[in-house]
N, C-alpha and C. Protein backbone atom coordinates (compact mmCIF):
# COMPACT_ATOMS: atom_id res chain seq x y z
N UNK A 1 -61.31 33.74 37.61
CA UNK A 1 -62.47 33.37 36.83
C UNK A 1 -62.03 32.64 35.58
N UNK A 2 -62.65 31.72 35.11
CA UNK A 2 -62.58 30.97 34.24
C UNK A 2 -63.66 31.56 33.17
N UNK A 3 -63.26 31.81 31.67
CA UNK A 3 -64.17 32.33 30.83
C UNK A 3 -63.77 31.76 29.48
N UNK A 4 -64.95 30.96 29.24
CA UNK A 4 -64.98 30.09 28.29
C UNK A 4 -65.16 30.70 26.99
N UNK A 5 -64.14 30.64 25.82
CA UNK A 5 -64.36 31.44 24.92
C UNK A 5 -64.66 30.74 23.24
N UNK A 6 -65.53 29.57 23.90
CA UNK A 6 -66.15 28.14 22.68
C UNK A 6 -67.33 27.87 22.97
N UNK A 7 -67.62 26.99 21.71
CA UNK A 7 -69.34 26.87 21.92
C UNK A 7 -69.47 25.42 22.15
N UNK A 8 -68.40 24.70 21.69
CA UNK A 8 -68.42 23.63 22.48
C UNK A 8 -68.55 22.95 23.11
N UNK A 9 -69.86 22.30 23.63
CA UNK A 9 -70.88 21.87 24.90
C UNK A 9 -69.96 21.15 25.49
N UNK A 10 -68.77 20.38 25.46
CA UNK A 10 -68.11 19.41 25.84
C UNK A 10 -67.13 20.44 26.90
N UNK A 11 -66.38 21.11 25.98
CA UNK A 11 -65.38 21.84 26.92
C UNK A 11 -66.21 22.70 27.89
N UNK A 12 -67.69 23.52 27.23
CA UNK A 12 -68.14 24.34 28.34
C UNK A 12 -68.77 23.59 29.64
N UNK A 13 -68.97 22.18 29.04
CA UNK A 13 -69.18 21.41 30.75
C UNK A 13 -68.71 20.89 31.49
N UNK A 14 -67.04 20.76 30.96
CA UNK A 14 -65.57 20.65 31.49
C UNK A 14 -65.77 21.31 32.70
N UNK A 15 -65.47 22.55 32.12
CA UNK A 15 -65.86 23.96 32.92
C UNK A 15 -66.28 24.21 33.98
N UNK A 16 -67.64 23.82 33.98
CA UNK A 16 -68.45 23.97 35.16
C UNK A 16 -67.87 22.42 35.90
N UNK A 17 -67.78 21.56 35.69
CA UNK A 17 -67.64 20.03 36.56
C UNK A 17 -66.57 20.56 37.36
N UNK A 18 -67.00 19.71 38.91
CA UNK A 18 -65.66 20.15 40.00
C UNK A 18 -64.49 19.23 39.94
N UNK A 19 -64.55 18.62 39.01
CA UNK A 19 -63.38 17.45 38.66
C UNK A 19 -62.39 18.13 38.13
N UNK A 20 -62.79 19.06 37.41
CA UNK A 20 -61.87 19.96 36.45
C UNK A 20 -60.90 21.04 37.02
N UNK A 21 -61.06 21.10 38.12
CA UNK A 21 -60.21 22.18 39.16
C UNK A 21 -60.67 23.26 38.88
N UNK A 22 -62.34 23.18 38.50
CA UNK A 22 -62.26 25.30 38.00
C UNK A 22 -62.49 25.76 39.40
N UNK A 23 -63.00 24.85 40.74
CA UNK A 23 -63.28 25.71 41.82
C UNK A 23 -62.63 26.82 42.20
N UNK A 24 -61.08 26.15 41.85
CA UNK A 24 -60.13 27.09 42.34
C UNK A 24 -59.96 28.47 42.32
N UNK A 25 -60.44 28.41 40.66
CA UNK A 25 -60.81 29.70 39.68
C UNK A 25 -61.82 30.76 40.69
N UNK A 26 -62.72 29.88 41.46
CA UNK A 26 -63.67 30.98 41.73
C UNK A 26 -65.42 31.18 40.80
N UNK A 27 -64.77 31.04 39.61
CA UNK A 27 -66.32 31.18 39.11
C UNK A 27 -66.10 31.18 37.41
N UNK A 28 -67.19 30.45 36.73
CA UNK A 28 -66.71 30.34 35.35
C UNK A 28 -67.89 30.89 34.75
N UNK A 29 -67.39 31.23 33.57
CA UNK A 29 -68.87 32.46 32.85
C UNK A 29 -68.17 32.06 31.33
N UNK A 30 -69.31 31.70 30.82
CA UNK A 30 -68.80 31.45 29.01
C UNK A 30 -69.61 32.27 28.37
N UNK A 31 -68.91 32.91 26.96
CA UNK A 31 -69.73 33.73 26.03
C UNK A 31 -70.82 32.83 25.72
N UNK A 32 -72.38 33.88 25.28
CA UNK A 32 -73.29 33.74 24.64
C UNK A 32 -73.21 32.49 24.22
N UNK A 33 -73.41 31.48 23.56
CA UNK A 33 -73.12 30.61 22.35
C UNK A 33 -73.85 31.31 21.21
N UNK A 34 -75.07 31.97 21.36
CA UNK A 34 -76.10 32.97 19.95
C UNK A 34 -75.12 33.93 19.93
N UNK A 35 -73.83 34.34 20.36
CA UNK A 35 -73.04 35.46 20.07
C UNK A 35 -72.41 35.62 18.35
N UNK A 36 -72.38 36.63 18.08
CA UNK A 36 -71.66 36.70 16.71
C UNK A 36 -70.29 37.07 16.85
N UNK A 37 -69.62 37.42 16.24
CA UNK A 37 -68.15 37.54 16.71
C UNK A 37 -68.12 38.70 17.20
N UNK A 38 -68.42 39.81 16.39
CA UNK A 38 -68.79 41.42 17.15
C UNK A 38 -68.93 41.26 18.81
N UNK A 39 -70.35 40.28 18.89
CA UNK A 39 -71.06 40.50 20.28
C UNK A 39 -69.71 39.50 21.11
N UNK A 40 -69.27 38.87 20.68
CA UNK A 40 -68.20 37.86 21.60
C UNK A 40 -67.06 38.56 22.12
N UNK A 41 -66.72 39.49 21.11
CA UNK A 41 -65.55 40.27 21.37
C UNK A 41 -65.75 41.14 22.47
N UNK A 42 -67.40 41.65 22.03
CA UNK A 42 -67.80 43.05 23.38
C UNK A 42 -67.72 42.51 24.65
N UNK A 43 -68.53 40.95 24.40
CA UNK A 43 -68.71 40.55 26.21
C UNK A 43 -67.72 39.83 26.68
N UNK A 44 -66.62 39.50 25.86
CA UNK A 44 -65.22 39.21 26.32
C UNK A 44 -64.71 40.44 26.95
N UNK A 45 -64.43 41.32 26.67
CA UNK A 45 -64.41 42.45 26.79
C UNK A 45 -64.95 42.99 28.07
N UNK A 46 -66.28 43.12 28.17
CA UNK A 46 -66.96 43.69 28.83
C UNK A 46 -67.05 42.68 30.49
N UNK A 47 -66.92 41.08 30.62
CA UNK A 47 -66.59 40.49 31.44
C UNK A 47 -65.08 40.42 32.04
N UNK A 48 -64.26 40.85 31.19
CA UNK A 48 -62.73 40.91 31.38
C UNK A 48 -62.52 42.49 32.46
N UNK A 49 -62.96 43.26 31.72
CA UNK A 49 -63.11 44.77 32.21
C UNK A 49 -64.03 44.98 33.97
N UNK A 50 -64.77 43.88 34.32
CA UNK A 50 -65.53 44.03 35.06
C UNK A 50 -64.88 43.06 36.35
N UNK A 51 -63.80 42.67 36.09
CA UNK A 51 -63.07 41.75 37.30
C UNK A 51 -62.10 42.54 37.69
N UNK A 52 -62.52 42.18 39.69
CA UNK A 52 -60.85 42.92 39.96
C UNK A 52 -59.65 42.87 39.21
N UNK A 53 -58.98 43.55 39.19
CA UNK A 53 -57.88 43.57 38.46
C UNK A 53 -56.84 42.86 39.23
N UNK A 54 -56.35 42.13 40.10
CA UNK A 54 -55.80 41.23 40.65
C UNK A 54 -56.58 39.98 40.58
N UNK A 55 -57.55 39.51 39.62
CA UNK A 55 -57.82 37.82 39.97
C UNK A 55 -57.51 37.59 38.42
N UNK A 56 -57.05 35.94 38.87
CA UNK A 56 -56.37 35.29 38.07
C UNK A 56 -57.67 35.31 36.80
N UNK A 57 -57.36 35.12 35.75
CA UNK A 57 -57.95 35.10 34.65
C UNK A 57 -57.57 34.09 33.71
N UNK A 58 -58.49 32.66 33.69
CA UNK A 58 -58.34 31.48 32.93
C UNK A 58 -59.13 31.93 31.67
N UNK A 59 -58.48 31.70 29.94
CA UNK A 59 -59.48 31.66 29.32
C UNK A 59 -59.20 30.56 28.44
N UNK A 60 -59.90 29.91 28.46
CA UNK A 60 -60.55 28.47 28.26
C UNK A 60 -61.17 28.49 26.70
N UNK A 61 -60.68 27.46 25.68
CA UNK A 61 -60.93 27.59 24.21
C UNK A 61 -59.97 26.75 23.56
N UNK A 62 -60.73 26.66 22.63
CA UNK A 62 -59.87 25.73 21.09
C UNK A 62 -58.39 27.18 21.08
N UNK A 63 -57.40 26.14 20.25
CA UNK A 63 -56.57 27.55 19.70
C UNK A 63 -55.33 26.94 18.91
N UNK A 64 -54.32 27.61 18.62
CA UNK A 64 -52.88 26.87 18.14
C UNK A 64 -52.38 28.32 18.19
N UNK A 65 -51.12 27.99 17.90
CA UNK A 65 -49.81 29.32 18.02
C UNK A 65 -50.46 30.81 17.42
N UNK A 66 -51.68 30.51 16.77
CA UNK A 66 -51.55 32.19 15.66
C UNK A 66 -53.05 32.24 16.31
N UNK A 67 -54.19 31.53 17.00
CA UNK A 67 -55.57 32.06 17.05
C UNK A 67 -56.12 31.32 18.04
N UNK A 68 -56.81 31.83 18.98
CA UNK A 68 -57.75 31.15 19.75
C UNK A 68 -59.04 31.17 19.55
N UNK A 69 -60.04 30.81 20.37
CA UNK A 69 -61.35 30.10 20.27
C UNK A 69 -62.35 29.79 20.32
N UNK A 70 -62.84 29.53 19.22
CA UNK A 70 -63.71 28.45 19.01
C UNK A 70 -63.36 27.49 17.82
N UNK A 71 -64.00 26.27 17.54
CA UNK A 71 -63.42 25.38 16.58
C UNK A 71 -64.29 24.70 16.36
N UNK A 72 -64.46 24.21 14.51
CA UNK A 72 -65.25 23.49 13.95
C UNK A 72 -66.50 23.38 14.67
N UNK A 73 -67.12 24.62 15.10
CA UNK A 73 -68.61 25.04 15.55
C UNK A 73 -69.40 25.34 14.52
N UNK A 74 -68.79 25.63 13.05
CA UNK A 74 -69.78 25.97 12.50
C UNK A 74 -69.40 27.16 11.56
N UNK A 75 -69.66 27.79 10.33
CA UNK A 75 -69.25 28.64 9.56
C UNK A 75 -69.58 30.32 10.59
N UNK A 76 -70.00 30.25 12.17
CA UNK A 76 -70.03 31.46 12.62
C UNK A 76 -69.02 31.03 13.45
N UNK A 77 -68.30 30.34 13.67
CA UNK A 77 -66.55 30.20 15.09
C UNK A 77 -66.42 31.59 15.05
N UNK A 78 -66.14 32.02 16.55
CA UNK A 78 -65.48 32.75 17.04
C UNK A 78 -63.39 32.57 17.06
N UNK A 79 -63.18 33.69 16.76
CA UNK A 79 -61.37 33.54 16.86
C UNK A 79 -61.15 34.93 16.63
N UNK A 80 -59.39 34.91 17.72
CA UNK A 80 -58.93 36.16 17.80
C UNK A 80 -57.76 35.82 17.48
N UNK A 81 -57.19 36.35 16.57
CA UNK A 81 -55.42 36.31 16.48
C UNK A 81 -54.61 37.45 17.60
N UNK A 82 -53.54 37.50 17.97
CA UNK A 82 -52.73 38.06 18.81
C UNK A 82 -53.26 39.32 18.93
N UNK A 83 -53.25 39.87 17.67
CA UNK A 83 -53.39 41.65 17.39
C UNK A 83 -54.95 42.01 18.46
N UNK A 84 -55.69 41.30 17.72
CA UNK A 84 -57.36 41.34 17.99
C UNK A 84 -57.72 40.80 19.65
N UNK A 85 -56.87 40.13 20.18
CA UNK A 85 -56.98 39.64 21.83
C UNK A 85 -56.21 40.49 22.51
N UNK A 86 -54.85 41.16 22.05
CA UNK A 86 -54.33 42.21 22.68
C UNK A 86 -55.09 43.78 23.16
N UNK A 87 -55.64 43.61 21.75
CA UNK A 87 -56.86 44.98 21.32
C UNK A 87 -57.69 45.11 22.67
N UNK A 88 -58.23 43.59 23.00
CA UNK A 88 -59.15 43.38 23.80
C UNK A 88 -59.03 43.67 25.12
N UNK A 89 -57.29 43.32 25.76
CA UNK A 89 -56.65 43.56 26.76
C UNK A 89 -55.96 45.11 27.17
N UNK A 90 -55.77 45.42 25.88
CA UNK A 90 -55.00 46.97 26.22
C UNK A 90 -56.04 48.29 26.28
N UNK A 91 -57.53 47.88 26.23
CA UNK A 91 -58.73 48.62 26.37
C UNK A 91 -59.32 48.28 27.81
N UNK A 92 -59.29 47.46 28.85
CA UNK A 92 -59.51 47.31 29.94
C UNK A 92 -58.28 47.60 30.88
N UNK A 93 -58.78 47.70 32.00
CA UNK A 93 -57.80 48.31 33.41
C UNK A 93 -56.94 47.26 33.40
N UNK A 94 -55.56 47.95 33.89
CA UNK A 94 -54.45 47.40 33.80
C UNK A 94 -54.40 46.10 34.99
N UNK A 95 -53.95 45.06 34.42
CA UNK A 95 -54.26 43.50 35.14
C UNK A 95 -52.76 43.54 35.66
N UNK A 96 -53.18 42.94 36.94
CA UNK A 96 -51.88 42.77 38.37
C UNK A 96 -52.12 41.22 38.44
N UNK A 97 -53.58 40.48 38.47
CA UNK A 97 -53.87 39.16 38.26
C UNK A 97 -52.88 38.30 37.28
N UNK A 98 -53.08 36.80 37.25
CA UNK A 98 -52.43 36.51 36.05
C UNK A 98 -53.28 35.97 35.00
N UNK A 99 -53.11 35.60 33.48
CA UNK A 99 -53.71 35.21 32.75
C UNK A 99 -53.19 34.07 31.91
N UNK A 100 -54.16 33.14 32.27
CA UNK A 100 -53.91 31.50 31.43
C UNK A 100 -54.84 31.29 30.84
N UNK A 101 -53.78 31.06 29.27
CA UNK A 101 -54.76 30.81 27.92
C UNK A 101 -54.62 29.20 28.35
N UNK A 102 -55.80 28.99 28.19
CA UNK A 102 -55.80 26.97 28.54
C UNK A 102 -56.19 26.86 26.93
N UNK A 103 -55.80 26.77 26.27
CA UNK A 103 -55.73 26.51 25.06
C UNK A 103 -54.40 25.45 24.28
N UNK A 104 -55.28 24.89 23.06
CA UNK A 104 -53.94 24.30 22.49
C UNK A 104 -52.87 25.25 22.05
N UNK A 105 -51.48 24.82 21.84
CA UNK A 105 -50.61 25.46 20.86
C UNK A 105 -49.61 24.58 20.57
N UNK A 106 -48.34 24.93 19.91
CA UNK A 106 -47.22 23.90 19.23
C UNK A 106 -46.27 24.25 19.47
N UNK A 107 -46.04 25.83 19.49
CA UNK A 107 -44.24 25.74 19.58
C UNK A 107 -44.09 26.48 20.79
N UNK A 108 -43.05 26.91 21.28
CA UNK A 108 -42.47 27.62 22.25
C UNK A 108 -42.87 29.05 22.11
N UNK A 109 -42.82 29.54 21.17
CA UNK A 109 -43.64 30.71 20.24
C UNK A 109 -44.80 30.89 19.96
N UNK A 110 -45.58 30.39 21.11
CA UNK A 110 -46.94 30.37 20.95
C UNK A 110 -47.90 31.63 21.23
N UNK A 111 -49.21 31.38 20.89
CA UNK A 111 -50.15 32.24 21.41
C UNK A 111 -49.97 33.24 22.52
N UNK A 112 -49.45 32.33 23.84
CA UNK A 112 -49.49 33.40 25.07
C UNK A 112 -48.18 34.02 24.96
N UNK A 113 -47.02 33.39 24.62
CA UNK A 113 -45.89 34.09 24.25
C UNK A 113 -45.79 35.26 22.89
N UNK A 114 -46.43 35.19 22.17
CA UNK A 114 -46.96 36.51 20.81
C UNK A 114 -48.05 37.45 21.74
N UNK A 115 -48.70 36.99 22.77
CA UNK A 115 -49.67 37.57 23.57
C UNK A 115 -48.62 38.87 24.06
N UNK A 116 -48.33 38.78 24.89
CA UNK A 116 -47.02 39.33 25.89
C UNK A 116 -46.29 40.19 24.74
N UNK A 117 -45.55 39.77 23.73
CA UNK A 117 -44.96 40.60 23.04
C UNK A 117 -45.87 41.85 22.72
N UNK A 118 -46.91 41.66 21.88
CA UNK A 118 -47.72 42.22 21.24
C UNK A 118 -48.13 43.55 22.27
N UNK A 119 -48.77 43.25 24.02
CA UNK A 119 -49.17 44.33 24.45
C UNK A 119 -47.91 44.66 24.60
N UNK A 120 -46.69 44.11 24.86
CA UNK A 120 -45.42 45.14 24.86
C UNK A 120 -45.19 46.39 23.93
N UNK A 121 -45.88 45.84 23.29
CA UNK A 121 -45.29 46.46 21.35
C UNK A 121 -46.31 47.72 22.00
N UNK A 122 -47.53 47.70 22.28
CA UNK A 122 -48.51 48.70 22.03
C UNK A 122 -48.22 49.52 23.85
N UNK A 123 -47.61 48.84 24.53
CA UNK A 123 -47.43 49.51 26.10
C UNK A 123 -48.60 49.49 26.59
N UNK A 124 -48.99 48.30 26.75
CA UNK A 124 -50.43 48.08 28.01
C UNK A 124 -49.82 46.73 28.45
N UNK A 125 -50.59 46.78 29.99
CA UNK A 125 -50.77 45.64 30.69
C UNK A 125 -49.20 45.12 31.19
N UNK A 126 -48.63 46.43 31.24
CA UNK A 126 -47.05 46.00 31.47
C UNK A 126 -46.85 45.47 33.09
N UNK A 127 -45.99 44.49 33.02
CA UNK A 127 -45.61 43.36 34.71
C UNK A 127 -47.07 42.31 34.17
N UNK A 128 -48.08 42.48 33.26
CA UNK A 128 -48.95 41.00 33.40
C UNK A 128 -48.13 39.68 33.34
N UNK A 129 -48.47 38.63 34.13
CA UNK A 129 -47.89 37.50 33.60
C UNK A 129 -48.77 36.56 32.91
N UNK A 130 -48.34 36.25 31.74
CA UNK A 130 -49.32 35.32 30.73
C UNK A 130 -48.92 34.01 30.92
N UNK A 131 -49.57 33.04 30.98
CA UNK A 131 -49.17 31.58 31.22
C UNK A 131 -49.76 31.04 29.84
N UNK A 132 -49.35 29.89 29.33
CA UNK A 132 -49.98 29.18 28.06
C UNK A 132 -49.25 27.89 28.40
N UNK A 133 -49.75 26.93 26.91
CA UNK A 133 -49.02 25.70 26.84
C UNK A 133 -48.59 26.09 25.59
N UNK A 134 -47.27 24.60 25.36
CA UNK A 134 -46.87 24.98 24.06
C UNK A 134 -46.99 23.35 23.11
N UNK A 135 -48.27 22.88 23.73
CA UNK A 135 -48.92 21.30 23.45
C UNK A 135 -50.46 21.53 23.24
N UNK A 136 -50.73 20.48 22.18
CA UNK A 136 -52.33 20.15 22.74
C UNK A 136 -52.39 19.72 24.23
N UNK A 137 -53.94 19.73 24.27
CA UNK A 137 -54.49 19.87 25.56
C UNK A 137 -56.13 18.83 24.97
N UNK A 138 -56.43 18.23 26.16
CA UNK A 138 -57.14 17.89 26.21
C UNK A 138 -58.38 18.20 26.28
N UNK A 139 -59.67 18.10 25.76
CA UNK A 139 -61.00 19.24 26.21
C UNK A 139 -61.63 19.09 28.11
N UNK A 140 -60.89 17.89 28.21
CA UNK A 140 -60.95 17.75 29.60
C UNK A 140 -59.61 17.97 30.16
N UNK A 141 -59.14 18.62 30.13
CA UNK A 141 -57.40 18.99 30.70
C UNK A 141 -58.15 19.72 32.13
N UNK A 142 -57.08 19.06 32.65
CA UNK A 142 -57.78 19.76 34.28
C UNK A 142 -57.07 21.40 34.47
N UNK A 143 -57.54 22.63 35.02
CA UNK A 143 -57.53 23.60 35.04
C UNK A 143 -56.55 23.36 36.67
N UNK A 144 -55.37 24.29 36.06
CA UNK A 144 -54.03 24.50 37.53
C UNK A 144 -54.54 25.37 38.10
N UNK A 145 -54.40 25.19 39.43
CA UNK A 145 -54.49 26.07 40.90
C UNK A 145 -54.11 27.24 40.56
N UNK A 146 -54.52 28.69 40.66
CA UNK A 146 -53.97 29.79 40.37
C UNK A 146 -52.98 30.25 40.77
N UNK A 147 -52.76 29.97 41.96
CA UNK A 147 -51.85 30.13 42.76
C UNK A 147 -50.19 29.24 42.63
N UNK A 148 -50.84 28.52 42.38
CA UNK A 148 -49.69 27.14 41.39
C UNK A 148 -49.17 27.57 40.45
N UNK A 149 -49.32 28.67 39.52
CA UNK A 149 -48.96 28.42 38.04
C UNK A 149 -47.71 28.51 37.70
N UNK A 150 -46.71 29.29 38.54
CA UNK A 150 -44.92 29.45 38.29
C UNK A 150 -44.89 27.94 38.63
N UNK A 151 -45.54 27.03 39.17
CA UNK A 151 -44.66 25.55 40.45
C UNK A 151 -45.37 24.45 38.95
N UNK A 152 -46.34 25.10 37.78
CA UNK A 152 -46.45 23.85 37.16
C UNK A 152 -45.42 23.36 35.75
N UNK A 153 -44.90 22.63 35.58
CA UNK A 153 -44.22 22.38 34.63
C UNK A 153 -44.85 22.39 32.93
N UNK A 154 -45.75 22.06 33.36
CA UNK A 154 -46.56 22.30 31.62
C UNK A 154 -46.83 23.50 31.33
N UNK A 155 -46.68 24.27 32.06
CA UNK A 155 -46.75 25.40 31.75
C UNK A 155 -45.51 26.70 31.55
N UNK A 156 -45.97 27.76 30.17
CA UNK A 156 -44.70 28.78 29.82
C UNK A 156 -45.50 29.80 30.09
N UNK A 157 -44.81 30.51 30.62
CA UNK A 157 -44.93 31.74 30.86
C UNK A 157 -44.00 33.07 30.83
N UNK A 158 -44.85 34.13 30.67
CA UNK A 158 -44.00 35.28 29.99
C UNK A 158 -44.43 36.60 30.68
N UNK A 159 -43.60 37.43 30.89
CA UNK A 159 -44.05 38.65 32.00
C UNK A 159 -44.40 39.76 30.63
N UNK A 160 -45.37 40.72 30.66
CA UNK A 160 -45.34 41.97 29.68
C UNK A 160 -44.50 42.93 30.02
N UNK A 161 -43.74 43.54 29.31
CA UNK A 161 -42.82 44.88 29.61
C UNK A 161 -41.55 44.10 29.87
């Protein structure tokens, strides 16, 4: 599943378009846009918690090395730093699926790589594999085959535990 975590009309219709490879995904569901950050966090949360625990998990958003997304939406943006998205992950059933932040970032030390450390640190979600980039991305960046994600080169990835 692909779960859009911006208010961004552009990226959320990325999303849905079959140009974008989300078929692959299976099915895409974006927060509220009337969400407040409270309510974004719950139904992030509460949609994350409600998927088999073996399907791949795209989440789709603005971001850079320290926060993901939403961006220049407005003095209510949604964003989670490492601590606060881990929080989110180490409170739902333990994921066998994999998870790709399609988000921007910059260094090698990015988001999905501080991701991985972080539930290490707290002991959840151990064997997940996190995929990220360590580049901008396009709001139309086409979404990788799930099944693809060790075979793509733009992509880093990091096992938990």
């Amino acid at each position: 599943m692909i779960i859009v975590i911006a208010r961004d009309e552009t990226l959320r219709s990325w999303a849905h378009n079959p140009q974008s490879g989300s078929g692959a995904w299976h099915s895409v569901w974006g927060i509220p846009k009337e969400s407040t950050q409270s309510q974004a966090t719950a139904a992030l949360k509460t949609a994350i918690h409600g998927l088999p625990v073996n399907e791949p998990i795209c989440i789709s958003g603005h971001g850079h090395d320290e926060e993901i997304g939403d961006e220049n939406s407005g003095p209510k943006d949604w964003g989670w730093d490492v601590a606060a998205f881990a929080k989110i992950l180490s409170e739902v059933n333990p994921r066998t699926g994999p998870l790709l932040l399609s988000t921007c970032a910059e260094r090698v030390s990015n988001f999905a790589a501080r991701l991985a450390l972080e539930l290490q640190r707290l002991g959840k979600q151990d064997g997940l594999w996190i995929f990220g980039y360590n580049r901008s991305l396009s709001v139309k960046a086409l979404f990788p085959d799930p099944g693809q994600l060790f075979k793509d080169d733009d992509l880093q990835w990091t096992q938990v535990g």
